[in-house]
Protein backbone atom coordinates (compact mmCIF):
# COMPACT_ATOMS: atom_id res chain seq x y z
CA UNK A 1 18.84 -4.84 -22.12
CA UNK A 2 15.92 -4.00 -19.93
CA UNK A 3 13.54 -1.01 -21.16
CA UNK A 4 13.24 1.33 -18.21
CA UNK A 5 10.63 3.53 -20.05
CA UNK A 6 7.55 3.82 -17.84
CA UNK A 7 4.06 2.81 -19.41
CA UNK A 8 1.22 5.21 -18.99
CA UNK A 9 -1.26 4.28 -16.17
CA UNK A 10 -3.61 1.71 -17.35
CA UNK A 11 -6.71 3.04 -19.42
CA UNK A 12 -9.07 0.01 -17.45
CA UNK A 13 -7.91 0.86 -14.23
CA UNK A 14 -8.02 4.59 -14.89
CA UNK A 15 -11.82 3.69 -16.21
CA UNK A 16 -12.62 1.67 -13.41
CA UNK A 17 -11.62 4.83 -10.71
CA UNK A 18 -14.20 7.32 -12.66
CA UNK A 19 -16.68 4.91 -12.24
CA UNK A 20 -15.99 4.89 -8.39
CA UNK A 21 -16.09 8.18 -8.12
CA UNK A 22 -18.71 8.66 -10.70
CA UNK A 23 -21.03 6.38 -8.65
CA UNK A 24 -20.25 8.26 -5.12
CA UNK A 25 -21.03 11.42 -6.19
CA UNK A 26 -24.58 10.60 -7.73
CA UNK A 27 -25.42 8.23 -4.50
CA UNK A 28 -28.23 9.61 -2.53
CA UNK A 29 -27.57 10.60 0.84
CA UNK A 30 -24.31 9.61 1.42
CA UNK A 31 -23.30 9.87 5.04
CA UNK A 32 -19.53 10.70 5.65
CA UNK A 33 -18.82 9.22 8.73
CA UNK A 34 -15.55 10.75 9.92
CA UNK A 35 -12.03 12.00 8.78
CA UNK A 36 -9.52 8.65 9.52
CA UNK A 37 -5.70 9.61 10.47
CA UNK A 38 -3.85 6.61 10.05
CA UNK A 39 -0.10 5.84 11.88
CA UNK A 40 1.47 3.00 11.07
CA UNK A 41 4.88 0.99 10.24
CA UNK A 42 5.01 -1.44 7.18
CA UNK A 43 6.88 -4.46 7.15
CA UNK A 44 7.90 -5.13 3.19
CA UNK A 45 8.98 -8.52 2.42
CA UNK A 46 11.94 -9.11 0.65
CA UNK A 47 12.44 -12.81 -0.22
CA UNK A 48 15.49 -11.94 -2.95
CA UNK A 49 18.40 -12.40 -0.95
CA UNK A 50 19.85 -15.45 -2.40
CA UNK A 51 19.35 -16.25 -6.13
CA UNK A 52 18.22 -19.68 -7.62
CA UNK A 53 21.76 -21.29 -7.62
CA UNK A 54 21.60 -20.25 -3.64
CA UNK A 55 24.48 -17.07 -3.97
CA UNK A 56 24.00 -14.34 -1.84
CA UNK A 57 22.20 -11.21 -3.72
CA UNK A 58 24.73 -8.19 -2.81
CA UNK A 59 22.85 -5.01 -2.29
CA UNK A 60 19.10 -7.02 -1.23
CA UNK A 61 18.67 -6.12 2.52
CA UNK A 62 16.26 -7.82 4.70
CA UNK A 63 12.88 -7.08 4.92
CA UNK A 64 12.68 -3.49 5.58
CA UNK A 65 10.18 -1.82 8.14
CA UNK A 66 8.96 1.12 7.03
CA UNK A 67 6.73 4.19 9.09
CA UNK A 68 3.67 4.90 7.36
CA UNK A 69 1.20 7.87 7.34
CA UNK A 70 -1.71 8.97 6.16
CA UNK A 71 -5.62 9.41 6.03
CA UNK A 72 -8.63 9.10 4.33
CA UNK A 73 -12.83 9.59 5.27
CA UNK A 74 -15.43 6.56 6.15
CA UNK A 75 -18.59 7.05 4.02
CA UNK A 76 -21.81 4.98 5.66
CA UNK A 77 -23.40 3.18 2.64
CA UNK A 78 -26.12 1.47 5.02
CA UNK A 79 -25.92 0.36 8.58
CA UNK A 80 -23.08 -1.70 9.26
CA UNK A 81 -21.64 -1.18 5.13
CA UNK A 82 -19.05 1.25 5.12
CA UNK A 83 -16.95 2.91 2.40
CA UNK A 84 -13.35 4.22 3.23
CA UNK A 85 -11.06 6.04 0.98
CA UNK A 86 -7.75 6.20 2.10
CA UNK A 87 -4.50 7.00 1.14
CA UNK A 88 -0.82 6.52 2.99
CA UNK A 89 3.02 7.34 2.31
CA UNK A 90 6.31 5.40 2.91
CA UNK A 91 9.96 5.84 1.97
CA UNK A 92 12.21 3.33 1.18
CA UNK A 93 15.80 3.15 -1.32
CA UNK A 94 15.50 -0.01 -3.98
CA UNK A 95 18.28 -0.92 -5.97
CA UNK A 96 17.70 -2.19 -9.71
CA UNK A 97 20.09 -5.34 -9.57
CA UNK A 98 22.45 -5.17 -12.73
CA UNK A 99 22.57 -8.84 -12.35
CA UNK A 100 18.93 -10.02 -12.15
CA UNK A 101 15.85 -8.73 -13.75
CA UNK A 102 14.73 -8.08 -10.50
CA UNK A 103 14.68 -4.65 -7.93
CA UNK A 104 14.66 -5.01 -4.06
CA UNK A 105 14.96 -2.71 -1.09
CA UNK A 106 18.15 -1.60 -0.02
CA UNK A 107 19.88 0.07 2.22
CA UNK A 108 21.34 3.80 1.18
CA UNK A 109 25.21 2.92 2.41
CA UNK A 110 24.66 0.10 -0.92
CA UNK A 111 27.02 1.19 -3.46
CA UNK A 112 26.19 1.61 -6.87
CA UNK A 113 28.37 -0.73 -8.66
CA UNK A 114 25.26 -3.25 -7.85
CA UNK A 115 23.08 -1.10 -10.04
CA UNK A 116 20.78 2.15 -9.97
CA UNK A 117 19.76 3.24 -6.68
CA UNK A 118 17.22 5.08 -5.94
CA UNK A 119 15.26 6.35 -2.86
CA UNK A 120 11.21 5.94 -3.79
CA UNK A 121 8.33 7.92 -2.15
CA UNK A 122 4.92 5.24 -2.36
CA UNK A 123 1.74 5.91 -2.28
CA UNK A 124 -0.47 3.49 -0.85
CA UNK A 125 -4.25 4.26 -2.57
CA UNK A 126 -7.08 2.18 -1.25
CA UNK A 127 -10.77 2.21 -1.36
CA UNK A 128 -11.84 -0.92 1.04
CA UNK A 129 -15.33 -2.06 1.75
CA UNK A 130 -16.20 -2.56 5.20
CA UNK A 131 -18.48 -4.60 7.36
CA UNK A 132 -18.79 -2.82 10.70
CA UNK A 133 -20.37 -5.18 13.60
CA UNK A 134 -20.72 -4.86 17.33
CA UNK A 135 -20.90 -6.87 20.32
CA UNK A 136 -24.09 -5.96 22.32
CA UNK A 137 -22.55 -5.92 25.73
CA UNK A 138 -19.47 -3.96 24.72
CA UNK A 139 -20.75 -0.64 23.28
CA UNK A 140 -17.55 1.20 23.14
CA UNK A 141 -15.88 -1.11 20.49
CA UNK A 142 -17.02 -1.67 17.32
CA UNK A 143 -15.35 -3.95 14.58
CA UNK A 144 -14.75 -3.86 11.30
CA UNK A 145 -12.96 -6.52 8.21
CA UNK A 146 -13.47 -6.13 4.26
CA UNK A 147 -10.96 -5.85 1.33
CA UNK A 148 -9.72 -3.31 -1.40
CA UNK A 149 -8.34 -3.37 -4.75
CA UNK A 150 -5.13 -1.19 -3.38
CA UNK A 151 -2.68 -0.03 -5.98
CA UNK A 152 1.18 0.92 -4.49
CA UNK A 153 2.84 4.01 -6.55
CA UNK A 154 6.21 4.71 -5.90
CA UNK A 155 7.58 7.27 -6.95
CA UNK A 156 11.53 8.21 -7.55
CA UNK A 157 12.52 11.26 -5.46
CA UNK A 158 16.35 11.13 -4.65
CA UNK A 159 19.34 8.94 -6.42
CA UNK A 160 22.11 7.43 -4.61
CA UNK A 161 26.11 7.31 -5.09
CA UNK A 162 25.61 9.22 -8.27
CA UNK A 163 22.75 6.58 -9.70
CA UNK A 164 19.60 7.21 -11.32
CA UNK A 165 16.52 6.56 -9.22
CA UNK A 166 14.30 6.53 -12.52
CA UNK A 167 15.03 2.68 -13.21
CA UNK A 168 14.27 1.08 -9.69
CA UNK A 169 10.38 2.96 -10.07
CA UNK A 170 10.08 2.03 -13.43
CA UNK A 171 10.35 -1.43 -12.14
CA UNK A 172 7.34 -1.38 -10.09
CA UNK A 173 4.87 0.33 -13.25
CA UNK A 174 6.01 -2.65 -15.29
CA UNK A 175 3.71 -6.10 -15.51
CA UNK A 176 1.16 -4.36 -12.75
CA UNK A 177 3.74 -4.35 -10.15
CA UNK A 178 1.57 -1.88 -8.29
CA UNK A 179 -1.77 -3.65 -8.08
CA UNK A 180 -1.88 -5.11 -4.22
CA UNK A 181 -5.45 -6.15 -3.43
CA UNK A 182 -5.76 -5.69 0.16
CA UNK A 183 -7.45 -7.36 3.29
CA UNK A 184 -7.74 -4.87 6.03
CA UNK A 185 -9.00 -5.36 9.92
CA UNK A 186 -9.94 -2.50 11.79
CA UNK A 187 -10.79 -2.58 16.18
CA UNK A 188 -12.50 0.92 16.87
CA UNK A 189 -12.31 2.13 20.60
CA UNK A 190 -15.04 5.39 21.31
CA UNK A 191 -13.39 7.20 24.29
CA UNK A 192 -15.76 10.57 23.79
CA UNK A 193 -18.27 11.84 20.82
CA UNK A 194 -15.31 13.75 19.62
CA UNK A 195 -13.10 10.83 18.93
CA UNK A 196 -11.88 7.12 18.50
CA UNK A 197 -9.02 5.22 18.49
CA UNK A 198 -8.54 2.07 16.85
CA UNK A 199 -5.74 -0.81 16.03
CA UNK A 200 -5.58 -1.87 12.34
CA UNK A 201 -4.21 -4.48 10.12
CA UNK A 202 -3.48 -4.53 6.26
CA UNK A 203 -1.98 -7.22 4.49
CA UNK A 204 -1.34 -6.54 1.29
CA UNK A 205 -0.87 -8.92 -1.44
CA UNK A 206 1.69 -9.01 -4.47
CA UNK A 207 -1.13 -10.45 -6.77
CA UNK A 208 1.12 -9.90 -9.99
CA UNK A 209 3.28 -12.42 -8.62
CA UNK A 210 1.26 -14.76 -10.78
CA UNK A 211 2.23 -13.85 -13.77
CA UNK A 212 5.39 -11.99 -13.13
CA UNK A 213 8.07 -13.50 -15.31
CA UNK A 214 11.17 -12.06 -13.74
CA UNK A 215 13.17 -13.66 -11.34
CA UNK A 216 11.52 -16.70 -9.35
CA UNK A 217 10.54 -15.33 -6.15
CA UNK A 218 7.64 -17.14 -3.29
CA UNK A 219 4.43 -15.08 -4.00
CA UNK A 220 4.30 -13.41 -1.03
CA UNK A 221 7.76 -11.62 -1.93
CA UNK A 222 7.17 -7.63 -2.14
CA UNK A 223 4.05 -8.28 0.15
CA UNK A 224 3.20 -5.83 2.75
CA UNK A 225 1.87 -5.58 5.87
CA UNK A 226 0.90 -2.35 7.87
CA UNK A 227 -0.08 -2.45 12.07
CA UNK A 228 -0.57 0.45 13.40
CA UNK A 229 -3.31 3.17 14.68
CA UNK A 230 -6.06 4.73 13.22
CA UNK A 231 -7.88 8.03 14.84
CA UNK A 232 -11.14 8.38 14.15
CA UNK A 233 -12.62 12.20 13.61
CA UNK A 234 -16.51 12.12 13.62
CA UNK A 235 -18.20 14.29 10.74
CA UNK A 236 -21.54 14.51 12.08
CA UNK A 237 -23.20 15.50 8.10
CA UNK A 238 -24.54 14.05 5.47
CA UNK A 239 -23.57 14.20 1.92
């Protein structure tokens, strides 16, 4: 019988995030950069939709696409090395298949003689580093690329069909099913002093795929990635 108990939030990662912060706050002359809004939609990969003997998976719908909000501040660390908190928020329903150790999105018409179904709020929390570069003869842009140890919380807020939405979340806190490091590409576009708008790109990656030892799924299954728009607020101070 599987344990649906969630475990408490790890004590290195927890360790690891004072130290972040801990180091930001004691940096000298920090300059925040500008407030980020970020609009988006997330495509969620779902490759459990047929098991290992090649049946069908009832309930597992196909990759979802998911809208996706949020913001987040760029911190200058030096010319051209930027810092930039962020945070974001999706919905989606998962099921938490009776017949597999496994949990997959769903759709919210799924009934719940396939197992517990629950609709999840996530939290996407990153904290990429980014190299910012320009080309000289195009002033207006500026580019950026880096990467960020990004951690996916989701959250149960709603069951379905009389369910419990506790199981499907405690799914995703079990064998660091929430750890997605992160490789994010950013195209900045300065219309006026007051603002930018930029395209981005996040991929993120289902690391604990590695040593997940549920069902046998490709490693990019549960992988994530966001396109969208990000509008760039300048600050104008320094910390």
């Amino acid at each position: 019988m599987k344990s649906f108990r969630m475990r408490p939030f790890p004590i290195r990662f927890s360790a690891l995030l004072m130290m972040i912060v801990g180091t930001i706050h004691s940096a000298p002359a920090l300059k925040f950069d500008s407030f980020d809004l970020y609009l988006g939609q997330t495509w969620i990969t779902n490759a459990f939709t047929t098991d290992s003997a090649g049946n069908p998976v009832q309930g597992s719908d196909a990759s979802p696409i998911r809208f996706t909000a949020g913001g987040g501040f760029r911190i200058e660390l030096a010319t051209g090395h930027n810092f930039a908190p962020n945070g974001m928020i999706y919905r989606q329903e998962y099921v938490d298949l009776d017949a597999y150790d496994k949990t997959v999105p769903t759709q919210i018409e799924t009934g719940s003689a396939v197992g517990n179904i629950g609709v999840l709020l996530s939290f996407i929390i990153a904290a990429p580093y980014l190299f910012e570069f320009t080309v000289p003869e195009w002033t207006r842009w500026r580019f950026l690329a880096g990467a960020s140890p990004t951690i996916v919380l989701r959250m149960p807020v709603a069951a379905v069909d009389g369910s419990k939405a506790g199981p499907p979340a405690a799914y995703f806190w079990r064998q660091a099913r929430y750890f997605y490091p992160e490789i994010f590409i950013e195209t900045d576009y300065l219309f006026s002093d007051l603002y930018e708008i930029g395209f981005v790109a996040r991929w993120m990656l289902p690391i604990y795929n590695i040593w997940d030892d549920g069902e046998q799924t490709p490693f990019l299954d549960e992988s994530m990635l966001n396109l969208g728009l990000v509008i760039r607020l300048p600050l104008g101070s320094d910390g």
